[in-house]
Protein backbone atom coordinates (compact mmCIF):
# COMPACT_ATOMS: atom_id res chain seq x y z
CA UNK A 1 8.30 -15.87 -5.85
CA UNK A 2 11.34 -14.29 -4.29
CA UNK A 3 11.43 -13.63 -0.67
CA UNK A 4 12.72 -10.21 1.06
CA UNK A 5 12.96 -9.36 4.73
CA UNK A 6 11.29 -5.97 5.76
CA UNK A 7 14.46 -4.28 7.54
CA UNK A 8 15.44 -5.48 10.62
CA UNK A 9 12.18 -6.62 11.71
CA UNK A 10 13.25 -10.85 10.69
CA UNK A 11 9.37 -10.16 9.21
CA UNK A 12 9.61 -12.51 5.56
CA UNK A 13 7.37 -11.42 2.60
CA UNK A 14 6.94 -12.17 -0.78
CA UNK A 15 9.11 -9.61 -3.18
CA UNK A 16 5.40 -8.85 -4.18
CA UNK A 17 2.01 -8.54 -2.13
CA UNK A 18 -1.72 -7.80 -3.11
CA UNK A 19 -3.13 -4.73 -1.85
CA UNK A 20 -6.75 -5.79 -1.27
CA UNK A 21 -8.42 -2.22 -0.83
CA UNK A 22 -10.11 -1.99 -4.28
CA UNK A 23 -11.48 -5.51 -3.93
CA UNK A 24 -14.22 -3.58 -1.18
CA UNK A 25 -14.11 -0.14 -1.98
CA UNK A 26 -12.35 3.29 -3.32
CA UNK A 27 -12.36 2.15 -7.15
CA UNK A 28 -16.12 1.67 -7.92
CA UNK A 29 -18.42 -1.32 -7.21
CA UNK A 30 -17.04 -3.87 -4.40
CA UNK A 31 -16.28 -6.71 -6.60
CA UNK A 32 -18.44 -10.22 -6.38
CA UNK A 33 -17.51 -11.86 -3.05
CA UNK A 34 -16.40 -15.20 -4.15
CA UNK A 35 -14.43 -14.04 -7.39
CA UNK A 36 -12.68 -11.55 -4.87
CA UNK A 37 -11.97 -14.64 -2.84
CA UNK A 38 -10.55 -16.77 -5.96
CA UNK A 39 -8.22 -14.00 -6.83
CA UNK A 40 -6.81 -13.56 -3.12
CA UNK A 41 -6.51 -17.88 -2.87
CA UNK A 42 -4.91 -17.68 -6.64
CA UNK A 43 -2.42 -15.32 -5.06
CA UNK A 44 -1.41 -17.72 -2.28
CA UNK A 45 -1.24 -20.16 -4.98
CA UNK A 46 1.45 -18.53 -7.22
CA UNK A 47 3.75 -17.78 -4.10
CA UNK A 48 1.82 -14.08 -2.57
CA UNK A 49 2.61 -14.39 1.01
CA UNK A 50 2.08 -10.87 2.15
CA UNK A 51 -1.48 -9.27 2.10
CA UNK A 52 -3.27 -5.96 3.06
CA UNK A 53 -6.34 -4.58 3.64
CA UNK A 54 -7.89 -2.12 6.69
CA UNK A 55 -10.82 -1.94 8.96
CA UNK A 56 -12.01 1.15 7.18
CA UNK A 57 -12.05 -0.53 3.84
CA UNK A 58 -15.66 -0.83 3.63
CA UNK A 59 -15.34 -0.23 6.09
CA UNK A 60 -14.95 -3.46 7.96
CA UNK A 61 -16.10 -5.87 4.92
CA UNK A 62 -12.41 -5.87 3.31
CA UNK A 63 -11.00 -7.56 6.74
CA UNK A 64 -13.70 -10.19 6.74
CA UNK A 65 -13.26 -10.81 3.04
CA UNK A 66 -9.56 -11.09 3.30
CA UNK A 67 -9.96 -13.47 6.92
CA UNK A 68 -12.44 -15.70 4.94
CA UNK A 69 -10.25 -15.68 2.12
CA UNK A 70 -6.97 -16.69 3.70
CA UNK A 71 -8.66 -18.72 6.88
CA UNK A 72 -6.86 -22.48 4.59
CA UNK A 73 -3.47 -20.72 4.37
CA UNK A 74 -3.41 -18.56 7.96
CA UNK A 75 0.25 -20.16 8.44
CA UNK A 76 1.68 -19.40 4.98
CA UNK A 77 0.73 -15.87 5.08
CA UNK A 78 1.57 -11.86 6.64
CA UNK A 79 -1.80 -10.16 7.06
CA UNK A 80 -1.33 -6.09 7.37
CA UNK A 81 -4.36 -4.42 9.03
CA UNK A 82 -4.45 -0.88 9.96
CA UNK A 83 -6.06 1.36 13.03
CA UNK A 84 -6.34 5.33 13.43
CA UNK A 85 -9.66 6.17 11.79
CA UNK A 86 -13.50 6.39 12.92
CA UNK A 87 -14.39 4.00 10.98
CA UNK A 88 -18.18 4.80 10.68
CA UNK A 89 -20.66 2.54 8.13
CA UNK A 90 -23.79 5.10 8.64
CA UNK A 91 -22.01 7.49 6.95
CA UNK A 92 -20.90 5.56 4.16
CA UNK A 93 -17.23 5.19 5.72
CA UNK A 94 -15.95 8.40 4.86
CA UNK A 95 -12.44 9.04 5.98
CA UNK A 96 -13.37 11.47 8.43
CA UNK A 97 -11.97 11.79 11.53
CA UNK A 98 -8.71 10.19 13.00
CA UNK A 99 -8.18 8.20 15.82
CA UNK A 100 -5.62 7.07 17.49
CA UNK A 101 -6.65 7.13 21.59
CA UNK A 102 -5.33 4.05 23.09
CA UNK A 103 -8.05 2.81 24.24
CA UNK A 104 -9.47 3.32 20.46
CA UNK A 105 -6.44 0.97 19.10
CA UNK A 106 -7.27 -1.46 21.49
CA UNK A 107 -10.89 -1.84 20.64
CA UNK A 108 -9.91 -1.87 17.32
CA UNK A 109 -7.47 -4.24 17.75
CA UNK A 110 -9.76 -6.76 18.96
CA UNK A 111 -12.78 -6.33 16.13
CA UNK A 112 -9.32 -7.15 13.44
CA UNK A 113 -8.63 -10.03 15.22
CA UNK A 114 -12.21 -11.24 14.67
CA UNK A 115 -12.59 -10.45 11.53
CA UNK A 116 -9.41 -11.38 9.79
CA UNK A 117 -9.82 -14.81 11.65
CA UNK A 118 -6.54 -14.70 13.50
CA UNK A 119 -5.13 -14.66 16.86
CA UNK A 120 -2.24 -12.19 16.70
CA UNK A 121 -2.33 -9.32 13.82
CA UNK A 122 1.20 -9.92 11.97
CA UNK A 123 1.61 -5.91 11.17
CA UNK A 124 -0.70 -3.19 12.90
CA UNK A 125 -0.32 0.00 10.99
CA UNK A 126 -0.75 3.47 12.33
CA UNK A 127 -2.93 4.26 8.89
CA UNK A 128 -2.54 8.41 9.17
CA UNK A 129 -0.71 10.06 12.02
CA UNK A 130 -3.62 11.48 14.43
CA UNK A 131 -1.88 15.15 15.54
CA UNK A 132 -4.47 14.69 18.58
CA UNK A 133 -2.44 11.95 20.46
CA UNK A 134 1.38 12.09 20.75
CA UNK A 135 3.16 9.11 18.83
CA UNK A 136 4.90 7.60 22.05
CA UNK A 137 1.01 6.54 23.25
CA UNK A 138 0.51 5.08 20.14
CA UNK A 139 3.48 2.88 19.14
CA UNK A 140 3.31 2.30 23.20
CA UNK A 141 -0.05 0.80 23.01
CA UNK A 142 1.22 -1.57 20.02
CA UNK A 143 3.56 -2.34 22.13
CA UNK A 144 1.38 -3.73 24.88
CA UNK A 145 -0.71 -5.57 22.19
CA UNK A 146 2.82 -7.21 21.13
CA UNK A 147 3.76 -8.00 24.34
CA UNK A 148 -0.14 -9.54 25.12
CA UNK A 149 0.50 -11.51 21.58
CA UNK A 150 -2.18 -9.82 20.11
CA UNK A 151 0.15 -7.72 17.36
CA UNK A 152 3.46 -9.38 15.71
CA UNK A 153 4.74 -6.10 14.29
CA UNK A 154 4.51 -2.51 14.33
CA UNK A 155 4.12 -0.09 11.41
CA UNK A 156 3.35 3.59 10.24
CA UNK A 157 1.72 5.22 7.05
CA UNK A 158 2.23 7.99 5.63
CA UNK A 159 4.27 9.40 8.66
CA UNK A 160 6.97 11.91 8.26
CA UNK A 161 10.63 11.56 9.44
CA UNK A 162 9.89 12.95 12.64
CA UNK A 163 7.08 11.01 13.73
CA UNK A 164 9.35 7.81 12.48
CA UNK A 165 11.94 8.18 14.55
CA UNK A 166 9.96 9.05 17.67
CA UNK A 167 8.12 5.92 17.07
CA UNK A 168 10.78 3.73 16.84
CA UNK A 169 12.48 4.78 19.91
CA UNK A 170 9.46 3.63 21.82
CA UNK A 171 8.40 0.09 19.54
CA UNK A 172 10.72 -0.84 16.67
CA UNK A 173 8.83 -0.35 13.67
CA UNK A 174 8.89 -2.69 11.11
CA UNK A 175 7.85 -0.92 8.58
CA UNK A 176 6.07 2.40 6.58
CA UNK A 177 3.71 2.24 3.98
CA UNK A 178 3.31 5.21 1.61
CA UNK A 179 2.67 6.67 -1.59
CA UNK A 180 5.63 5.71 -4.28
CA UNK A 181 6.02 5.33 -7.58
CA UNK A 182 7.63 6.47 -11.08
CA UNK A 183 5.08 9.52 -10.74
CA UNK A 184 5.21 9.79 -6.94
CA UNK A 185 8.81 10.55 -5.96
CA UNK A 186 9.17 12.32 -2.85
CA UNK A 187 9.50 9.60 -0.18
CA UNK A 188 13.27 9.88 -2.43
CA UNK A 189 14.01 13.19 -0.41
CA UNK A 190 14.46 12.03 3.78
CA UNK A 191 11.83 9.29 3.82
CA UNK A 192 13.66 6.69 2.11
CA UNK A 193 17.57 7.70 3.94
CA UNK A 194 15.53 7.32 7.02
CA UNK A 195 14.34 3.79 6.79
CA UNK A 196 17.60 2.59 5.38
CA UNK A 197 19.38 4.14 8.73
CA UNK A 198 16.88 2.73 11.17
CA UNK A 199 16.37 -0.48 9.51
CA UNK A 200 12.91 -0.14 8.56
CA UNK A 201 11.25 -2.24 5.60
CA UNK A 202 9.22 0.40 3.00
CA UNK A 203 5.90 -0.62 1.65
CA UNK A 204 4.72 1.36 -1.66
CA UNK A 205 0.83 1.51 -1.99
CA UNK A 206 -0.24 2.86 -5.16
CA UNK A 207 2.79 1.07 -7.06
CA UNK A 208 0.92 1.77 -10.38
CA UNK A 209 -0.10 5.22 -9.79
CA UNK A 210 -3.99 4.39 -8.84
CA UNK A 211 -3.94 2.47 -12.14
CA UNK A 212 -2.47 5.44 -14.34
CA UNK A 213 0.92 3.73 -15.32
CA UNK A 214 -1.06 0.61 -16.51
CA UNK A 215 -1.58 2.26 -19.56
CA UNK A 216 -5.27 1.29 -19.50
CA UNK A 217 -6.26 4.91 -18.71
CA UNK A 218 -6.50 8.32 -20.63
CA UNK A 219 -7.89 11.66 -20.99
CA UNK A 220 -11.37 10.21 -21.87
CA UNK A 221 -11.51 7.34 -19.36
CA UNK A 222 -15.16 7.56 -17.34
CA UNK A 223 -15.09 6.91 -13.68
CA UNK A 224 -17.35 5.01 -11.83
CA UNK A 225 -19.22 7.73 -9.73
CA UNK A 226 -17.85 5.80 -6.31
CA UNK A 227 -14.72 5.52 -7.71
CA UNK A 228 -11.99 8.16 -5.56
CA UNK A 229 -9.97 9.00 -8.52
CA UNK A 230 -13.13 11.48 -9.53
CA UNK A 231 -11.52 13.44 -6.45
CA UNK A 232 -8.19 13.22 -7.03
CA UNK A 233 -6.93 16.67 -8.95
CA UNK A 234 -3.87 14.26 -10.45
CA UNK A 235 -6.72 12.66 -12.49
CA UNK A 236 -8.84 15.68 -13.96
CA UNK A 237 -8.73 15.02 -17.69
CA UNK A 238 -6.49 17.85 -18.14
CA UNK A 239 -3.92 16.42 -15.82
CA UNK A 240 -3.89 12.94 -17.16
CA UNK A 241 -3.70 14.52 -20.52
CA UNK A 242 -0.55 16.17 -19.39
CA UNK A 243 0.76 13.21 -17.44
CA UNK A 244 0.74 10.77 -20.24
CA UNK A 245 3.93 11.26 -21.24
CA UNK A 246 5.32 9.38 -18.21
CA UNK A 247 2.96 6.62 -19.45
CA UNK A 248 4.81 6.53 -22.78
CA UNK A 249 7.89 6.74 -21.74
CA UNK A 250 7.38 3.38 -19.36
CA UNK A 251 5.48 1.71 -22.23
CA UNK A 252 8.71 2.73 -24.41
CA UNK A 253 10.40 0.73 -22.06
CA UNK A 254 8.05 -1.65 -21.73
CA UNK A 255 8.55 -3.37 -25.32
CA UNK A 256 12.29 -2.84 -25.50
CA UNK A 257 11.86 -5.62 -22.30
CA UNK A 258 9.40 -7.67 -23.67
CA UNK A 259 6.87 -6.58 -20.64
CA UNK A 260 4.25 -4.25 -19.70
CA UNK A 261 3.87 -1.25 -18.46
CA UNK A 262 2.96 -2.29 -15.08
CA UNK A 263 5.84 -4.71 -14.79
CA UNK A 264 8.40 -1.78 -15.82
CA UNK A 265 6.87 0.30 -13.03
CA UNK A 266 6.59 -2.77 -10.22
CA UNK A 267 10.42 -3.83 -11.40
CA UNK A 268 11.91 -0.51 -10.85
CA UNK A 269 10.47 0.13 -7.42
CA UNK A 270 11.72 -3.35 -6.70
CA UNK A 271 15.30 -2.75 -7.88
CA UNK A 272 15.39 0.75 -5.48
CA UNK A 273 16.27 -1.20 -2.40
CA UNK A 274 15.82 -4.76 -1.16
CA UNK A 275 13.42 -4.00 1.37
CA UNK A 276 11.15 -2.07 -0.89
CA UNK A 277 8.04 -4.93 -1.04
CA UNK A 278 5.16 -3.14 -3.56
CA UNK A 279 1.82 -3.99 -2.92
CA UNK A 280 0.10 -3.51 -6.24
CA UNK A 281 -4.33 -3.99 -5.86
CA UNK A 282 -6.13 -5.78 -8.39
CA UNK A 283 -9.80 -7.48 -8.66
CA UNK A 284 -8.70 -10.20 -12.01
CA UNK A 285 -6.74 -13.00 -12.01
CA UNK A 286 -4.91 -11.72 -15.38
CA UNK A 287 -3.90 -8.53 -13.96
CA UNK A 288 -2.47 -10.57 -10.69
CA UNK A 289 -0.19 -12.71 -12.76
CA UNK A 290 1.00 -10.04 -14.65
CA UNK A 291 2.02 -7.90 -11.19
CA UNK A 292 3.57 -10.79 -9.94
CA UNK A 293 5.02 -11.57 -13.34
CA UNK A 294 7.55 -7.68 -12.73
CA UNK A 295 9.81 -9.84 -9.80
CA UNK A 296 11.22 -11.61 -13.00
CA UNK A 297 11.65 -8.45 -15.18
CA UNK A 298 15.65 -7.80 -14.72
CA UNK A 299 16.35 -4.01 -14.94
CA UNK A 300 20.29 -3.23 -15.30
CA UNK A 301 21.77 -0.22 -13.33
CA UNK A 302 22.01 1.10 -17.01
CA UNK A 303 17.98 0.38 -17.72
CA UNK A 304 17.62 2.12 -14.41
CA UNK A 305 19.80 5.26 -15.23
CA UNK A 306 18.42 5.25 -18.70
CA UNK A 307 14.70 5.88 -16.99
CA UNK A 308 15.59 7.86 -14.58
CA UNK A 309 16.77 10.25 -16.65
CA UNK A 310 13.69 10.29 -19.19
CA UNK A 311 11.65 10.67 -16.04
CA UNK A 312 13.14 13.31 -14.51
CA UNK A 313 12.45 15.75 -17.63
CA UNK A 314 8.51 14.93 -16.85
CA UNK A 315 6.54 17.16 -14.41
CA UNK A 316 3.81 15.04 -13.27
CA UNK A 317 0.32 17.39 -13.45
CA UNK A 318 -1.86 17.83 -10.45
CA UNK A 319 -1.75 16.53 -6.46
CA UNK A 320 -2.05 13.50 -5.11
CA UNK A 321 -4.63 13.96 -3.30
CA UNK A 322 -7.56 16.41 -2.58
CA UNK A 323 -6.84 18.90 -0.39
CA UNK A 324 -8.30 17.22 3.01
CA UNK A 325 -6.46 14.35 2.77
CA UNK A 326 -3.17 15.98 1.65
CA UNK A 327 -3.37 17.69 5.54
CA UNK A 328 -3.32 14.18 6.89
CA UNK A 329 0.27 12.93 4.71
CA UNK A 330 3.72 13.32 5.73
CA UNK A 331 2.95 14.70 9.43
């Protein structure tokens, strides 16, 4: 597995990571503890260095899964973690309220530590800008738990330009994880520009578009009823009726490269800019070797132009998100 550095930061990944979300929570069931372990070890074992998860996934039960999981390997790997939520298991950990109070990243701070099995958290994300406590206190506080050794690296999520660059004035920040994708353009507009000026590494979440650029889903594909894409208006039946032309198009390119879908998707984000490191979620082994599989699928500036262009004739259907959590993105 090629390596890539995230910006500036000296912080080495694999070209590829595992997004370990969906292993807990957010796309039905939590998957069988020990088979969610196998996949995670299988990952270290075919060259996955770079794994994420948060303490509201679950909440709290992704971080211990992913500690337990990676415990053999702690020196071989970059564990992301995230604060800025209430992370609350009465209420079944709805994404409520944010967070961000310094003395609330601190506590928090020290529950990841125990859970993930670690001494120092290699990169503490801000996981939604809180509007309720100015940036400067909050990439100050990371620094403190850097300079205490309890933190390696900072990072933001779904932060606007603004909010970036006041951040990084006060801790370098190592990198931003958002939303990106063939059917999830924007960061394109200032996001992207921004990190390439200040030297920040970019971490798409939702490289396969929740699932939807697999090619596994359609108009008549049933939900679990704890899955979140029920919520999502980008995949009401009409809307994914509407958006499978983007589908077809990749899986058009797809067999002209002798790959999947999903590969054709993971390969082009990778060939946007070397610091672009994916982070595609699955719960099988099969589906993990065929993400990792895309860092050996070789698109040509003329593949790339070629796709572009098809894309950019196809209005993706419906929002990202519901309304509540749309408030909370790009602040």
């Amino acid at each position: 597995m090629q390596k890539r550095k995230l910006g500036k930061s000296n912080l080495e990944v694999s070209a590829i990571g595992l997004g370990c979300m969906g292993m807990s929570f957010g796309y039905g069931p939590a998957g069988d503890k020990q088979e969610m372990i196998s996949v995670i070890r299988a990952a270290v074992d075919r060259g996955v260095t770079f794994f994420d998860t948060a303490e509201v996934y679950g909440p709290f039960t992704n971080e211990e899964l992913v500690g337990e999981a990676l415990a053999p390997f702690r020196d071989q790997v970059v564990i992301a973690t995230k604060f800025g939520w209430e992370a609350n298991p009465a209420d079944g950990g709805k994404w409520n309220s944010l967070n961000s109070r310094p003395e609330h990243i601190k506590k928090v701070a020290e529950a990841s530590l125990k859970r993930l099995k670690v001494d120092a958290i290699d990169l503490f994300y801000q996981h939604r800008v809180d509007l309720n406590v100015p940036i400067e206190d909050v990439a100050g506080t990371v620094k403190e738990l850097i300079q205490g050794g309890k933190v390696k690296h900072f990072g933001l999520s779904e932060a606007g330009v603004q909010t970036i660059r006041r951040a990084h004035k006060v801790q370098s920040v190592a990198a931003l994880q958002s939303e990106y994708s063939l059917w999830w353009r924007e960061p394109e507009a200032e996001v992207i520009p921004t990190l390439q000026e200040l030297g920040i590494g970019f971490i798409p979440f939702s490289p396969l578009g929740k699932g939807f650029l697999t090619g596994k889903i359609n108009e008549d594909t049933k939900f679990d009823k704890t899955d979140f894409r029920n919520i999502v208006p980008r995949f009401t039946p009409e809307n994914r009726k509407a958006n499978q032309a983007l589908v077809d198009l990749v899986g058009k390119f797809a067999q002209q490269k002798k790959a999947t879908p999903a590969q054709i998707a993971l390969a082009w984000l990778l060939a946007q800019k070397p610091w672009v490191v994916p982070i595609p979620g699955t719960t099988r082994l099969h589906r993990l070797e065929e993400n990792i599989g895309a860092a050996n699928v070789e698109l040509s500036p003329d593949d790339l132009r070629q796709l572009e262009a098809a894309a950019s004739k196809i209005a993706v259907q419906g929002a990202r998100y519901p309304e509540h959590l749309q408030k909370m993105v790009g602040r």
